[in-house]
Protein backbone atom coordinates (compact mmCIF):
# COMPACT_ATOMS: atom_id res chain seq x y z
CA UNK A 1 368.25 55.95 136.17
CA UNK A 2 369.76 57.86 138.91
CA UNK A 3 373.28 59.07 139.29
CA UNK A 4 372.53 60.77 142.65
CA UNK A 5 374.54 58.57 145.65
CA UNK A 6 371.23 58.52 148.06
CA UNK A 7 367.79 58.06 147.97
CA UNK A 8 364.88 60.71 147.78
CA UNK A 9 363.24 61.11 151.36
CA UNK A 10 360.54 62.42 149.55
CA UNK A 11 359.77 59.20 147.64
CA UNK A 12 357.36 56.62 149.07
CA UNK A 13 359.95 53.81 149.28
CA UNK A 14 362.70 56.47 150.57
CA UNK A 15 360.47 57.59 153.43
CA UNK A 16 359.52 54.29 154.46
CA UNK A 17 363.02 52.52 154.03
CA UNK A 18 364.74 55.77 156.64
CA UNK A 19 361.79 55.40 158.68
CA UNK A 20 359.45 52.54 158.51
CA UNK A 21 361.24 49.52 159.25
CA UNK A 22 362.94 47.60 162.09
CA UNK A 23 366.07 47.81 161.08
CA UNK A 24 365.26 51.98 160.97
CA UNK A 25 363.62 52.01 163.91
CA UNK A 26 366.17 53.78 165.73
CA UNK A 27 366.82 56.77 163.38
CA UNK A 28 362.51 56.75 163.51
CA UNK A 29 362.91 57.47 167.23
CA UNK A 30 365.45 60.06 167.43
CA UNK A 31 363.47 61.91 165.13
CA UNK A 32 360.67 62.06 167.19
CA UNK A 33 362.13 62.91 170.21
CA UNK A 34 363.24 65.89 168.46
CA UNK A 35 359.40 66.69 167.74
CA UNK A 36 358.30 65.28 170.76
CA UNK A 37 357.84 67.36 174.90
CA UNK A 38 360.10 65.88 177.20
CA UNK A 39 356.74 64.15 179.08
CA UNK A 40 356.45 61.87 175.95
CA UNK A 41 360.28 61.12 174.72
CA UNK A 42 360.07 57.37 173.64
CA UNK A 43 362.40 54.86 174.19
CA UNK A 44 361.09 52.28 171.85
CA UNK A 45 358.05 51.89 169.35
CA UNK A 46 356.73 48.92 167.32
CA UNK A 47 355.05 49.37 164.25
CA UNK A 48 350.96 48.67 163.65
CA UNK A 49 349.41 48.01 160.04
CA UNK A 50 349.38 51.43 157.74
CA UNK A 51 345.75 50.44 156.96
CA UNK A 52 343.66 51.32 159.04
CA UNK A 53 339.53 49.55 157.73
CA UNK A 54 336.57 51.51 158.96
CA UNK A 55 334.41 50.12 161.16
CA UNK A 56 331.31 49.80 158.70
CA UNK A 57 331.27 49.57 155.04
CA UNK A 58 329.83 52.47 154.28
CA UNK A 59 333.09 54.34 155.96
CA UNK A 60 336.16 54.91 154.69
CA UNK A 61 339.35 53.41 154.91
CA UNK A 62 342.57 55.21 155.82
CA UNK A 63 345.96 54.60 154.65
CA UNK A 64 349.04 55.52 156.58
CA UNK A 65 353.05 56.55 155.58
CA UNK A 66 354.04 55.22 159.23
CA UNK A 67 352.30 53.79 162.08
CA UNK A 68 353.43 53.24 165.54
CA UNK A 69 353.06 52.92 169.19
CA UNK A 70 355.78 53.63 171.74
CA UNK A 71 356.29 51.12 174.78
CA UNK A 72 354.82 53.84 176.73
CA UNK A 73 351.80 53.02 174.53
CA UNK A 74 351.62 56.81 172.88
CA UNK A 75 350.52 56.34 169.11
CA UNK A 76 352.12 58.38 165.82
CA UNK A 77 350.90 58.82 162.61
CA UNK A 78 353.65 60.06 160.57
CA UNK A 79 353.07 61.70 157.21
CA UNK A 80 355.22 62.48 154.05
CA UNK A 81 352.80 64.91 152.06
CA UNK A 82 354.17 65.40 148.60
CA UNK A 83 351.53 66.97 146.89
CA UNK A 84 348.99 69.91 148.22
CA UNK A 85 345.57 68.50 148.60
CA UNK A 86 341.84 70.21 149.48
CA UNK A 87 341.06 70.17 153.32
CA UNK A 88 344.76 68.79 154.56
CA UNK A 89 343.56 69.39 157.88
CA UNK A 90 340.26 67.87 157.90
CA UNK A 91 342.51 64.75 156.68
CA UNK A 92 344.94 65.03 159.27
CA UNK A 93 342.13 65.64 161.84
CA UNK A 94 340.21 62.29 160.17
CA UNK A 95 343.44 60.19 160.70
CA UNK A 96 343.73 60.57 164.51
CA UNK A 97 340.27 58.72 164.70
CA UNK A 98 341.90 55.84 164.07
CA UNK A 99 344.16 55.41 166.92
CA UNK A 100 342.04 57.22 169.62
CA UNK A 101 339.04 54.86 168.70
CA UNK A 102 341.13 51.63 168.66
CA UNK A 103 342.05 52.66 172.21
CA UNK A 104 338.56 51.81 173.24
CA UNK A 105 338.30 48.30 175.38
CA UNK A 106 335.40 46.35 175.46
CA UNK A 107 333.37 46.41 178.96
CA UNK A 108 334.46 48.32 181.40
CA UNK A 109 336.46 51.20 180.54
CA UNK A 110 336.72 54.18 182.10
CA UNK A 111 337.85 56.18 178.70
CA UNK A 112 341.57 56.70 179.32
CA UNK A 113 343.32 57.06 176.23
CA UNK A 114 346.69 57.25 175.52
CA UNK A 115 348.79 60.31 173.85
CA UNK A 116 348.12 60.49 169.97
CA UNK A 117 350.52 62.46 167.77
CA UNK A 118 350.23 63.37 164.11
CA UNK A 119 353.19 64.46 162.26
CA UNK A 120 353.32 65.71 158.91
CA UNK A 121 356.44 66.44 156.79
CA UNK A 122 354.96 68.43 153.99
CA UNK A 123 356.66 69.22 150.50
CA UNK A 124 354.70 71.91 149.99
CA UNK A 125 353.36 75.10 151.64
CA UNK A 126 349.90 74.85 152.65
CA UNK A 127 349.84 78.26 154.48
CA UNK A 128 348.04 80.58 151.22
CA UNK A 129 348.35 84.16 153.38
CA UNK A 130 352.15 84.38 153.85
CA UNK A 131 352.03 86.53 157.45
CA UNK A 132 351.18 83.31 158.63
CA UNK A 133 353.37 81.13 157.50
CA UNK A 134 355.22 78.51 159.63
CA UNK A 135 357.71 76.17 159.24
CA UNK A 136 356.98 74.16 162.13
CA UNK A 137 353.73 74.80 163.75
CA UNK A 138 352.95 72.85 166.90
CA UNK A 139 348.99 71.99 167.14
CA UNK A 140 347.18 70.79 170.38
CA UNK A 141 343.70 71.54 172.01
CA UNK A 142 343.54 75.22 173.61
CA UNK A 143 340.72 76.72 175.52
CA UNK A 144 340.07 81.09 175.25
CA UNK A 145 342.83 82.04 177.18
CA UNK A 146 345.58 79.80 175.29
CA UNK A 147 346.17 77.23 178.20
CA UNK A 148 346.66 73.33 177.05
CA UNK A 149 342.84 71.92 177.80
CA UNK A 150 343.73 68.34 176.56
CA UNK A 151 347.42 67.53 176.15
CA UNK A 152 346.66 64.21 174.34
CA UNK A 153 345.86 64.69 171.09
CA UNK A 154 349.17 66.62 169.44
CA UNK A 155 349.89 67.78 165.64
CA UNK A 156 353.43 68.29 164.03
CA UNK A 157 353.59 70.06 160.95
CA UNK A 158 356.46 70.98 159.12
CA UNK A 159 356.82 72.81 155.99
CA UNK A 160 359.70 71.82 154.45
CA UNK A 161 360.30 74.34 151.08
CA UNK A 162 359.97 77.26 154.30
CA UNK A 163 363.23 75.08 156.02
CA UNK A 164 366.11 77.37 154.70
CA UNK A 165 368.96 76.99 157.19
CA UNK A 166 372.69 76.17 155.60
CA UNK A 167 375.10 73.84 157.25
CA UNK A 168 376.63 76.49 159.17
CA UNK A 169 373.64 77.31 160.43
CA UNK A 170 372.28 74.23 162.25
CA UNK A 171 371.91 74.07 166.20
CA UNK A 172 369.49 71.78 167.33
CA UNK A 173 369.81 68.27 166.88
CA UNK A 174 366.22 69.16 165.38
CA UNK A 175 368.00 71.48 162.94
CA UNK A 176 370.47 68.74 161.73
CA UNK A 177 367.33 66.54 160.99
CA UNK A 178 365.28 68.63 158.51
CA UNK A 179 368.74 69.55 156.54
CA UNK A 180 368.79 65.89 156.57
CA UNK A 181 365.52 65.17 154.43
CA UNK A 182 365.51 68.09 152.51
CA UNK A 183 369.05 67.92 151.03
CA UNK A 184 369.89 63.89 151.39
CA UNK A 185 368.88 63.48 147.35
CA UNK A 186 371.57 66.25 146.88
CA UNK A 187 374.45 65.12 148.80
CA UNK A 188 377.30 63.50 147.92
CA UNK A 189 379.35 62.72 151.13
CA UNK A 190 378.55 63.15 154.55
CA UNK A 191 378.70 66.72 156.19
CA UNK A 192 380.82 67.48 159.02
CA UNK A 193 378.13 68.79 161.26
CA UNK A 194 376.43 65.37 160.28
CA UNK A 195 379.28 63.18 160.98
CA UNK A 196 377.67 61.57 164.17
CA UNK A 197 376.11 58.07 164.85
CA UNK A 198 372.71 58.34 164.30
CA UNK A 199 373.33 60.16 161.15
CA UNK A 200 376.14 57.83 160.06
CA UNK A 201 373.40 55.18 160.11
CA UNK A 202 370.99 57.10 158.27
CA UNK A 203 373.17 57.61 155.21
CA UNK A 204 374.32 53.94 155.11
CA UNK A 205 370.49 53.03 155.00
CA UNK A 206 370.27 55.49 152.56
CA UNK A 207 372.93 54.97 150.16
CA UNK A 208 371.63 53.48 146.74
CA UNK A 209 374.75 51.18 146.45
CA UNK A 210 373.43 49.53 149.67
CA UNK A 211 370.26 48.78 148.24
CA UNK A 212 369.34 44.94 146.83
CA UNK A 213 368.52 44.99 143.04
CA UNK A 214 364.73 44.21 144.00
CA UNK A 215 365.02 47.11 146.46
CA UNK A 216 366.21 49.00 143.40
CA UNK A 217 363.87 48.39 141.08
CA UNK A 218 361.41 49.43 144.07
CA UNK A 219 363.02 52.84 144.40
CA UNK A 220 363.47 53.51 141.16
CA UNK A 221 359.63 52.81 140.83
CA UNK A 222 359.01 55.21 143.52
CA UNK A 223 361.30 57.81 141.98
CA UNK A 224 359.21 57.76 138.52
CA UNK A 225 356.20 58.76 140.42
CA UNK A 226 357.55 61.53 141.98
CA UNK A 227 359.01 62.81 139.03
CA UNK A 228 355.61 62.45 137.49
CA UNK A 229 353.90 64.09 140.49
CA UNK A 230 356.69 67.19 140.12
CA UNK A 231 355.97 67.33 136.91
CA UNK A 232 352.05 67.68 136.96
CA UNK A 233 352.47 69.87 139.79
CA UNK A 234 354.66 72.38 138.15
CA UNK A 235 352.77 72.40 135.05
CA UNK A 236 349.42 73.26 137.30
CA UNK A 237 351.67 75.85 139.10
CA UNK A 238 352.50 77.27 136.03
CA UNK A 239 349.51 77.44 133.93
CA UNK A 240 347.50 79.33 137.87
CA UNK A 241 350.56 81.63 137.10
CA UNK A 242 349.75 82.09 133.38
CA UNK A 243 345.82 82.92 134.32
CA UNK A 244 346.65 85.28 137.38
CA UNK A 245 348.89 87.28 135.04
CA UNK A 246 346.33 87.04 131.90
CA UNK A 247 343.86 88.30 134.47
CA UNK A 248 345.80 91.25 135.63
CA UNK A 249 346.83 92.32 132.54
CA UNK A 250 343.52 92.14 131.26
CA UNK A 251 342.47 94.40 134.35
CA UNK A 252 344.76 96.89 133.86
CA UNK A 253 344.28 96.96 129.93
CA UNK A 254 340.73 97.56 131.72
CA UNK A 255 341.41 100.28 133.33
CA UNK A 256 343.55 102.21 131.06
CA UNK A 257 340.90 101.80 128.60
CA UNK A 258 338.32 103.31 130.91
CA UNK A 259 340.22 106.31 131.25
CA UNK A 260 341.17 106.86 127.85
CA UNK A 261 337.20 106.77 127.37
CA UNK A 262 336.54 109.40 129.88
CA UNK A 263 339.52 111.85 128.16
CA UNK A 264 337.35 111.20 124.90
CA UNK A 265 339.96 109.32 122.89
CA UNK A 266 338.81 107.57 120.10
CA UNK A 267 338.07 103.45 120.05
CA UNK A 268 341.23 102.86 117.61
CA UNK A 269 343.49 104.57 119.54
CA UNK A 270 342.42 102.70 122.79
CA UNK A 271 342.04 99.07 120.93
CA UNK A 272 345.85 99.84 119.68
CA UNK A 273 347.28 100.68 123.04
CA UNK A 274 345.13 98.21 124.97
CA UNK A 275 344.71 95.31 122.79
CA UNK A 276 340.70 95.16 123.47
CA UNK A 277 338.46 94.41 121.16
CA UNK A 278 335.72 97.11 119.99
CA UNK A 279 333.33 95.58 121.42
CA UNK A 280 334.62 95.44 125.27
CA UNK A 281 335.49 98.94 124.48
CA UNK A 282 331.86 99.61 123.83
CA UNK A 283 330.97 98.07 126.80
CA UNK A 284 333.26 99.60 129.44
């Protein structure tokens, strides 16, 4: 099915085979201590179960990309968010219950927690007003004045289509990273500028050739439901695009109309130009 040389990052199984498994683990650390304040740079991490059941029936269940705790015992949720979804942050917000409440120890406990850290890689823009749009927005607890008031509970969000810079423009090892996931389905050999360890590693993970025939199967899988999701997605993208523009043209048809009315023109000649009907001409 596909002719491209690596996997989609974007894909369930592509996310979790760069990311979520032992024999990834290392390219899954190096990424976060791109993310991560030099206080919390982890040397190791081990991964917990991606399901996560509530504590009561009636509660619900949450369902994680990645899941992990550093030997230092910080915890990280990380996210790859392909389609836009209602209240993103109430989710996100929802999800770090999960590993600050499993902190708690029964008897005596004085409520330390550990450091939790939510990171999102987001294939979409979820920013609507564009002045405020970020590509990577750094989230933790502030009080009036802008000074950290808790520095354990940490968000990562990164909005990937608002990631623009070309090869020649990467500095940060950071930088090299996100030009990693957002172009790997679109490469064909290894970049200079990429042509390191770490990254070495992550394209021989991710080359398709590499991949068993069950692991194949998986991925291609995976791949069909992101095509389907792109496709849905564009199709809803296009028909809010269709109604906006019926909308405005139907405003402005609107408002021409209303001023032909007032410079006495005659309904004909305002239905021709317009396109309204008589009776919304009557009306205006």
């Amino acid at each position: 099915m596909s002719q491209a040389r690596y996997i989609n990052p974007y894909t369930d199984f592509g996310f979790k085979k760069l990311f979520g498994e032992d024999g990834s683990k290392e390219l899954l650390i190096d990424f976060l201590n791109q993310l991560l304040p030099p206080q919390h740079q982890i040397a190791d991490v081990y991964f917990r179960n991606t399901e996560n059941s509530a504590d009561t029936a009636m509660e619900r269940k949450a369902v994680f990309d990645i899941y992990c705790v550093a030997n230092s015992g910080e915890r990280f949720i990380v996210e790859m968010q392909k389609a836009k979804v209602k209240y993103f942050k109430d989710r996100a917000l929802f999800y770090t219950t999960y590993p600050i409440r499993e902190q708690a120890e029964k008897g005596n406990w004085d409520f330390r927690l550990q450091a939790v850290y939510f990171i999102a890689i987001l294939d979409f823009e979820y920013d609507e007003e564009e002045e405020w749009r970020k590509f990577r927005r750094d989230v933790c607890l502030k009080d009036q004045d802008g000074d950290v008031f808790f520095n354990k509970l940490h968000f990562r969000f990164l909005q990937m289509p608002l990631f623009t810079k070309q090869e020649h423009e990467l500095e940060t090892k950071f930088d090299k990273w996100c030009f990693f996931l957002k172009n790997l389905a679109n490469i064909d050999h290894i970049p200079t500028i990429l042509n390191e360890p770490i990254f070495q590693k992550a394209f021989q993970i991710a080359e398709i050739a590499n991949l068993s025939q069950e692991q194949r199967e998986s991925y291609e899988m995976s791949l069909l439901q992101y095509w389907d999701w792109f496709s849905v997605w564009q199709t809803a993208l296009e028909e809010q695009h269709s109604a906006i523009a019926r909308a405005t043209a139907k405003s402005v048809s609107t408002s021409i109309a209303q001023s032909m009315k007032k410079k006495g023109y005659v309904e004909e000649e305002i239905a021709e130009l317009t396109g309204l009907s008589p009776e919304q001409i009557a009306n205006l």
